[in-house]
Protein backbone atom coordinates (compact mmCIF):
# COMPACT_ATOMS: atom_id res chain seq x y z
CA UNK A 1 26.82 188.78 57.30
CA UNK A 2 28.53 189.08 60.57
CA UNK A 3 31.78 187.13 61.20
CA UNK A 4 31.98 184.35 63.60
CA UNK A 5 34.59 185.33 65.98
CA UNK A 6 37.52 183.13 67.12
CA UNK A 7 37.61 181.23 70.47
CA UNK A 8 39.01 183.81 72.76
CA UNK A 9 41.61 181.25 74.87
CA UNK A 10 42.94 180.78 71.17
CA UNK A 11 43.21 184.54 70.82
CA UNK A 12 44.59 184.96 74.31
CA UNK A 13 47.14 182.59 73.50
CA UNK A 14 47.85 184.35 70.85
CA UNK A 15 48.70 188.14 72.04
CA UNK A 16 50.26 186.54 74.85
CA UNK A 17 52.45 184.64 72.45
CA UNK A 18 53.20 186.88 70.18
CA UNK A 19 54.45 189.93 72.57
CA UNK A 20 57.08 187.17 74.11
CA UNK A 21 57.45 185.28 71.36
CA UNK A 22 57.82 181.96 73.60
CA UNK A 23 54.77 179.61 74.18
CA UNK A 24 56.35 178.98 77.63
CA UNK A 25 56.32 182.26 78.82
CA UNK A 26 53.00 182.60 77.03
CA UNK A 27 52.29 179.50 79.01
CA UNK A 28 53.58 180.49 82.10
CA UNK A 29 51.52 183.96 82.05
CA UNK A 30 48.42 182.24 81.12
CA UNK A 31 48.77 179.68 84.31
CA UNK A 32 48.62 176.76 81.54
CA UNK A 33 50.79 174.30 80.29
CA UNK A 34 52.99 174.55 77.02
CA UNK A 35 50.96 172.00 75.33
CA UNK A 36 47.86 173.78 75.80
CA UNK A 37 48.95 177.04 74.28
CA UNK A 38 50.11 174.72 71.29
CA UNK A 39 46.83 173.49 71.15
CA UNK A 40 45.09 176.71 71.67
CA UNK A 41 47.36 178.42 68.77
CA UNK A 42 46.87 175.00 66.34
CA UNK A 43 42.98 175.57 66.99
CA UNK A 44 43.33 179.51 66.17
CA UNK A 45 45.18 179.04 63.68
CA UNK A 46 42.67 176.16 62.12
CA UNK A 47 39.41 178.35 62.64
CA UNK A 48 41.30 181.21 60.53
CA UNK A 49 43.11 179.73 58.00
CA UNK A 50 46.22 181.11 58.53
CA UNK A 51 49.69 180.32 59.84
CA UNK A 52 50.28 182.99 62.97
CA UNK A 53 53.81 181.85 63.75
CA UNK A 54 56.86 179.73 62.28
CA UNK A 55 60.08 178.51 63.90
CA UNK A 56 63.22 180.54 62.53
CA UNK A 57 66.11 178.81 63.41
CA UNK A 58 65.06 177.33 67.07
CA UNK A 59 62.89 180.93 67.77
CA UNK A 60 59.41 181.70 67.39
CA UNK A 61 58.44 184.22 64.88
CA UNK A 62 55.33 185.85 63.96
CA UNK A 63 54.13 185.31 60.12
CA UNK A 64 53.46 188.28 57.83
CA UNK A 65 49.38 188.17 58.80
CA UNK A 66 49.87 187.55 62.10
CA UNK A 67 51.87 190.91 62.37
CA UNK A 68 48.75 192.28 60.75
CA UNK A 69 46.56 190.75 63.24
CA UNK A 70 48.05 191.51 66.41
CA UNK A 71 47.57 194.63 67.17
CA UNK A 72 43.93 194.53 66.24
CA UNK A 73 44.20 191.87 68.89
CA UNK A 74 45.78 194.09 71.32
CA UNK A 75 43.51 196.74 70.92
CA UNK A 76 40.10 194.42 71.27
CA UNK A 77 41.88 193.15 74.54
CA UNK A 78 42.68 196.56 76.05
CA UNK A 79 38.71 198.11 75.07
CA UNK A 80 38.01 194.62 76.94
CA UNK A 81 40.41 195.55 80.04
CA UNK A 82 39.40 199.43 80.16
CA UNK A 83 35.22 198.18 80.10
CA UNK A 84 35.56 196.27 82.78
CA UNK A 85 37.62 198.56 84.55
CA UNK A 86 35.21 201.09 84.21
CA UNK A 87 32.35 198.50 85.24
CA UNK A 88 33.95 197.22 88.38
CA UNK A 89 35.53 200.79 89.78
CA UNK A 90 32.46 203.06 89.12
CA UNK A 91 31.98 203.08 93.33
CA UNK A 92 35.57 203.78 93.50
CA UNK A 93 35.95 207.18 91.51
CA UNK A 94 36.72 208.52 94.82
CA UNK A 95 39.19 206.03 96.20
CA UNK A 96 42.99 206.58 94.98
CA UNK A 97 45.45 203.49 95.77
CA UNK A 98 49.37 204.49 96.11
CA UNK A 99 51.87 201.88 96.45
CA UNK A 100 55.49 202.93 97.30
CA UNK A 101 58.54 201.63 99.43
CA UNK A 102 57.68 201.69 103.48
CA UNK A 103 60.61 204.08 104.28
CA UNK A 104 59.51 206.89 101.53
CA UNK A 105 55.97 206.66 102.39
CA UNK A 106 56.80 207.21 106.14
CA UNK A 107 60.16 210.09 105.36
CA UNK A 108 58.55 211.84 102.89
CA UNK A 109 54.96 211.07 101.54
CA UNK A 110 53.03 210.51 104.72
CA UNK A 111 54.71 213.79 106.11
CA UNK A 112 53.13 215.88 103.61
CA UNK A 113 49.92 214.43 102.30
CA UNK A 114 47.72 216.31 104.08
CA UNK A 115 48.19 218.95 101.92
CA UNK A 116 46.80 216.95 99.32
CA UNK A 117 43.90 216.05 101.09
CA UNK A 118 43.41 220.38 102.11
CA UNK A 119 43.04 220.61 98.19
CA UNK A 120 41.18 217.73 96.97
CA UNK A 121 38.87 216.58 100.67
CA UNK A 122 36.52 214.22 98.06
CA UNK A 123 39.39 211.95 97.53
CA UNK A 124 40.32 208.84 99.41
CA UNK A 125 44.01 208.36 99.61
CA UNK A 126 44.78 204.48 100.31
CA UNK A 127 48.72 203.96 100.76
CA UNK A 128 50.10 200.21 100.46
CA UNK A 129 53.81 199.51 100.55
CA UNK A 130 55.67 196.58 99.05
CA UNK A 131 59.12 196.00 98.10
CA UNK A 132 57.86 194.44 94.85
CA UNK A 133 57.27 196.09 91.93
CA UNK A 134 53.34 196.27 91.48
CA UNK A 135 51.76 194.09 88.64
CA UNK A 136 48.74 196.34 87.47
CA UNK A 137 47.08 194.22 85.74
CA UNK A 138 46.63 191.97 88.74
CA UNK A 139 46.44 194.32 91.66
CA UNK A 140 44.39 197.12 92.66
CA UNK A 141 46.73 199.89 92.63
CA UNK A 142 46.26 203.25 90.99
CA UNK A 143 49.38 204.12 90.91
CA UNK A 144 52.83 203.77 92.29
CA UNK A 145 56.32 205.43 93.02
CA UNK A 146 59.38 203.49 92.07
CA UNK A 147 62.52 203.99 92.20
CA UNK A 148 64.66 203.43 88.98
CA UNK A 149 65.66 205.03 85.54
CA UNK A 150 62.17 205.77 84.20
CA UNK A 151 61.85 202.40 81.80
CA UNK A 152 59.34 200.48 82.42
CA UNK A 153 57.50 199.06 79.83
CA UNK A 154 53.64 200.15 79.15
CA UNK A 155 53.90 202.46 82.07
CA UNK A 156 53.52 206.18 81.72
CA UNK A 157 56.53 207.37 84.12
CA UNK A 158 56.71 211.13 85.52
CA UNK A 159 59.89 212.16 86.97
CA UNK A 160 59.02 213.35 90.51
CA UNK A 161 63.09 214.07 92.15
CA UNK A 162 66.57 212.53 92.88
CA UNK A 163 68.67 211.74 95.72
CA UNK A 164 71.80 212.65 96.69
CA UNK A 165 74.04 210.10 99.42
CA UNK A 166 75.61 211.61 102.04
CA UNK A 167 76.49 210.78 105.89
CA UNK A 168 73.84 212.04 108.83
CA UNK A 169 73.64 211.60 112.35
CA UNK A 170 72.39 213.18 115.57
CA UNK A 171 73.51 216.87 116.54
CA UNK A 172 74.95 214.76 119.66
CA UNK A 173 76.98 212.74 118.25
CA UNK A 174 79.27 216.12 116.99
CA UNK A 175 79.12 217.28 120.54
CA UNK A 176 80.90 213.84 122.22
CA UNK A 177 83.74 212.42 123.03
CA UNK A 178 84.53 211.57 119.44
CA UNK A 179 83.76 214.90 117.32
CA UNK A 180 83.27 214.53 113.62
CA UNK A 181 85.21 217.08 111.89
CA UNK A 182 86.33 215.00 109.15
CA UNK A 183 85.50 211.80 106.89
CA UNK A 184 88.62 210.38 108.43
CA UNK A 185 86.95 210.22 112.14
CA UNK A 186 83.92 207.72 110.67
CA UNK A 187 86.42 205.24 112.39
CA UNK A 188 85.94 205.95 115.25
CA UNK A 189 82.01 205.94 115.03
CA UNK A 190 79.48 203.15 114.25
CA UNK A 191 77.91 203.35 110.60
CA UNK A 192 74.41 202.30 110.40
CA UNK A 193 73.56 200.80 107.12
CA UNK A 194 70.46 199.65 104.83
CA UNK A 195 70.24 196.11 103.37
CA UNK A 196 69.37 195.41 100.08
CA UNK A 197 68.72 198.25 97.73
CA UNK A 198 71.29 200.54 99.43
CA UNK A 199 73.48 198.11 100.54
CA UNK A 200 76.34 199.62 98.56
CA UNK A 201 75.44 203.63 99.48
CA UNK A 202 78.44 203.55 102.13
CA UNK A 203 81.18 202.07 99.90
CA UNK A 204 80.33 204.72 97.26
CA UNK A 205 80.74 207.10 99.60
CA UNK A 206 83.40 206.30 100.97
CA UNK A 207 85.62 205.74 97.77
CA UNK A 208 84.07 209.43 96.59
CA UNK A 209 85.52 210.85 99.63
CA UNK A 210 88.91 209.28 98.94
CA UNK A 211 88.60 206.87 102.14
CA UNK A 212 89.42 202.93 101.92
CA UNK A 213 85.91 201.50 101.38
CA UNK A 214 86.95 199.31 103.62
CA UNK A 215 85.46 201.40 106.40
CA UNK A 216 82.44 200.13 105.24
CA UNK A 217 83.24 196.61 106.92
CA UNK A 218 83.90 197.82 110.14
CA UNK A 219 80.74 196.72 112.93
CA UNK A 220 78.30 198.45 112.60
CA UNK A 221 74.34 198.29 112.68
CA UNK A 222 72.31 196.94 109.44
CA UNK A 223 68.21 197.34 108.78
CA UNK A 224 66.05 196.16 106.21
CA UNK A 225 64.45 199.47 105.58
CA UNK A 226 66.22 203.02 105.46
CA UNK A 227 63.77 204.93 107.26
CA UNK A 228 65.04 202.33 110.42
CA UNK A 229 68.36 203.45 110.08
CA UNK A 230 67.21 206.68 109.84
CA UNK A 231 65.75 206.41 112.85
CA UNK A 232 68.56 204.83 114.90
CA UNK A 233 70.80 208.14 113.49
CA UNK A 234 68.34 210.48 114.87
CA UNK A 235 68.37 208.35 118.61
CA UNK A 236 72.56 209.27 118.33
CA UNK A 237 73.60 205.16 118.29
CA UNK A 238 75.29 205.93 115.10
CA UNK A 239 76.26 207.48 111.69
CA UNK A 240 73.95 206.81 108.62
CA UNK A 241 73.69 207.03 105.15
CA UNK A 242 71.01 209.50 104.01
CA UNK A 243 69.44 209.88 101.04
CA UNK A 244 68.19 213.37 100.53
CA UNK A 245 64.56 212.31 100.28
CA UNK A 246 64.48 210.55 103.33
CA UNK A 247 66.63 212.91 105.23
CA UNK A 248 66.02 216.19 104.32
CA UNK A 249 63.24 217.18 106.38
CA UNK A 250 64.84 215.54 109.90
CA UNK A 251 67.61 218.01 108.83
CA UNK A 252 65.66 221.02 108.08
CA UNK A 253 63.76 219.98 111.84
CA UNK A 254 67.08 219.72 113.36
CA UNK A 255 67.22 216.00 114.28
CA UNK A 256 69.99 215.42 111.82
CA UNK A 257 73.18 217.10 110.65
CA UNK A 258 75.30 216.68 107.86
CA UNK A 259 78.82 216.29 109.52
CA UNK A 260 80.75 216.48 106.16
CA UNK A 261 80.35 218.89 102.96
CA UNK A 262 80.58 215.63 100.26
CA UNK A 263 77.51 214.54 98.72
CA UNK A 264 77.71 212.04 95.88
CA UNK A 265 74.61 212.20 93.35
CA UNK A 266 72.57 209.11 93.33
CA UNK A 267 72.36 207.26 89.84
CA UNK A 268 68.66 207.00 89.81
CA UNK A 269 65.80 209.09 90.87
CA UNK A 270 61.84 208.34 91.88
CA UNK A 271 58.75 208.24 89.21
CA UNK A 272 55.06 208.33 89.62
CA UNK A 273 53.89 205.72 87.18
CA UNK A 274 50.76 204.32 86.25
CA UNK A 275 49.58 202.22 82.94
CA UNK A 276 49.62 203.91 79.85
CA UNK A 277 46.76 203.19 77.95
CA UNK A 278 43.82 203.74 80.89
CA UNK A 279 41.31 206.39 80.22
CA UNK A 280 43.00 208.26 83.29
CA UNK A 281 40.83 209.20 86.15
CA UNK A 282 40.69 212.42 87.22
CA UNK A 283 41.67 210.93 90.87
CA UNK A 284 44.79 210.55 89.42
CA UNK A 285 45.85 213.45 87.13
CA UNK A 286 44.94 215.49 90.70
CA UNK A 287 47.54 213.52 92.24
CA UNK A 288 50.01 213.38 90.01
CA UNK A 289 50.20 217.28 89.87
CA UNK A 290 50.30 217.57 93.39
CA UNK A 291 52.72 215.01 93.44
CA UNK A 292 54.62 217.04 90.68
CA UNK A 293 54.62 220.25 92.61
CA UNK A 294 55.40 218.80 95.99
CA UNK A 295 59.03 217.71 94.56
CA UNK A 296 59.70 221.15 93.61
CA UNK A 297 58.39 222.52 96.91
CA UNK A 298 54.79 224.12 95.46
CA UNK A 299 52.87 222.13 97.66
């Protein structure tokens, strides 16, 4: 005789309260209210006849069956997740969605994926760029390059390259009536600078070099994006902070120098990540060794 299966809000409710252990952030993933998770957990709970959580001095914890349970849970839910993936993308076998930060994508990806397309001409390469971290459960992204340490919960995470800071600016701007010959002359110059993420990039510098970081205050020029201030380097109005992967092939063209021999290593580096879990499509294993090679110049 075949089991009658739970309600599946109730068991929804249930994975999503048990991996944060909080019925409001259950709640507040679901798009419901506290109460109804209660309700939806109460009603689980009565159509199995068994306790899933208890309250352990103000937190939520998970009961010995429930520990059992869940990851029978988790698995039913991901076999549900990967189906319908595979029902709702079969037209897009083809199509491979990238999302990465505006300023790589136009320094350093754009630049060279036509060499990906020379080696795989059947794929469809669809960039997007956000500032946000993508949510892959919600949007329709294959894949993604971020910029961090590598940990990021149920994502696989390949190590693609690092960065190293360091000043840049137009071969004219060593040629003028204020030469660059050493870090001490950056006050005499404009520094360009990057909001945000990088916001700090010239103060490290600076203090690395053994110059007040107070150099970083002077006026100077700020963007919301690095490939902007990039930019505004090459066009000579002033001296930037590059980052090698944004830099490095304006330098090797000649539109940039490096005035000064200092580099200071960047603490963090870039990944290609997707979701662990997916059956992964060959779309993207063909990316992600191109992707692989290109950082180590094979491409």
């Amino acid at each position: 005789m075949t089991a009658r299966l739970p309600s599946l809000n109730g068991l929804r409710a249930f994975e999503a309260a048990a991996r944060h252990l909080s019925f409001t952030l259950a709640a507040s993933e679901l798009n419901v209210t506290q109460t109804a998770i209660s309700h939806q957990i109460r009603r689980l709970e009565e159509e199995l006849g068994i306790r899933l959580f208890v309250r352990q001095n103000r937190a939520l914890a998970l009961t010995a069956e429930a520990r059992d349970y869940l990851p029978g849970v988790r698995a039913a839910f991901n076999d549900l997740r990967l189906a319908t993936d595979r029902l709702l993308r079969k037209d897009d076998d083809k199509v491979l969605t990238v999302s990465t930060l505006a300023s790589l994508a136009a320094k350093w990806l754009l630049p060279r994926l036509t060499d990906f397309q020379e080696h795989h001409p059947g794929i469809d390469v669809r960039i997007t760029t956000s500032t946000s971290l993508v949510d892959f459960q919600r949007d329709n992204v294959d894949a993604a390059i971020r910029y961090g340490r590598g940990q990021w919960p149920g994502l696989r995470a390949d190590w693609l390259m690092a960065d190293e800071l360091f000043p840049v600016c137009s071969p004219s701007l060593l040629r003028g009536d204020k030469p660059l010959r050493c870090p001490e002359d950056l006050k005499s110059h404009m520094l360009l600078h990057t909001s945000n993420a990088n916001s700090d990039d010239w103060r490290l510098w600076l203090t690395a070099a053994g110059l007040p970081a107070d150099i970083a205050r002077q006026p100077g020029i700020t963007f919301d994006m690095i490939f902007m201030t990039i930019q505004a380097a090459i066009d000579g109005i002033g001296v930037a902070m590059g980052r090698t992967s944004y830099v490095q092939d304006d330098i090797a063209k000649g539109r940039l120098v490096v005035p000064f021999k200092i580099a200071l290593p960047a603490d963090a580096g870039f990944y290609l990540v997707a979701p662990e879990g997916r059956r992964e499509a060959p779309k993207l294993a063909a990316f992600r060794e191109w992707m692989i090679a290109a950082t180590r110049n094979k491409a």
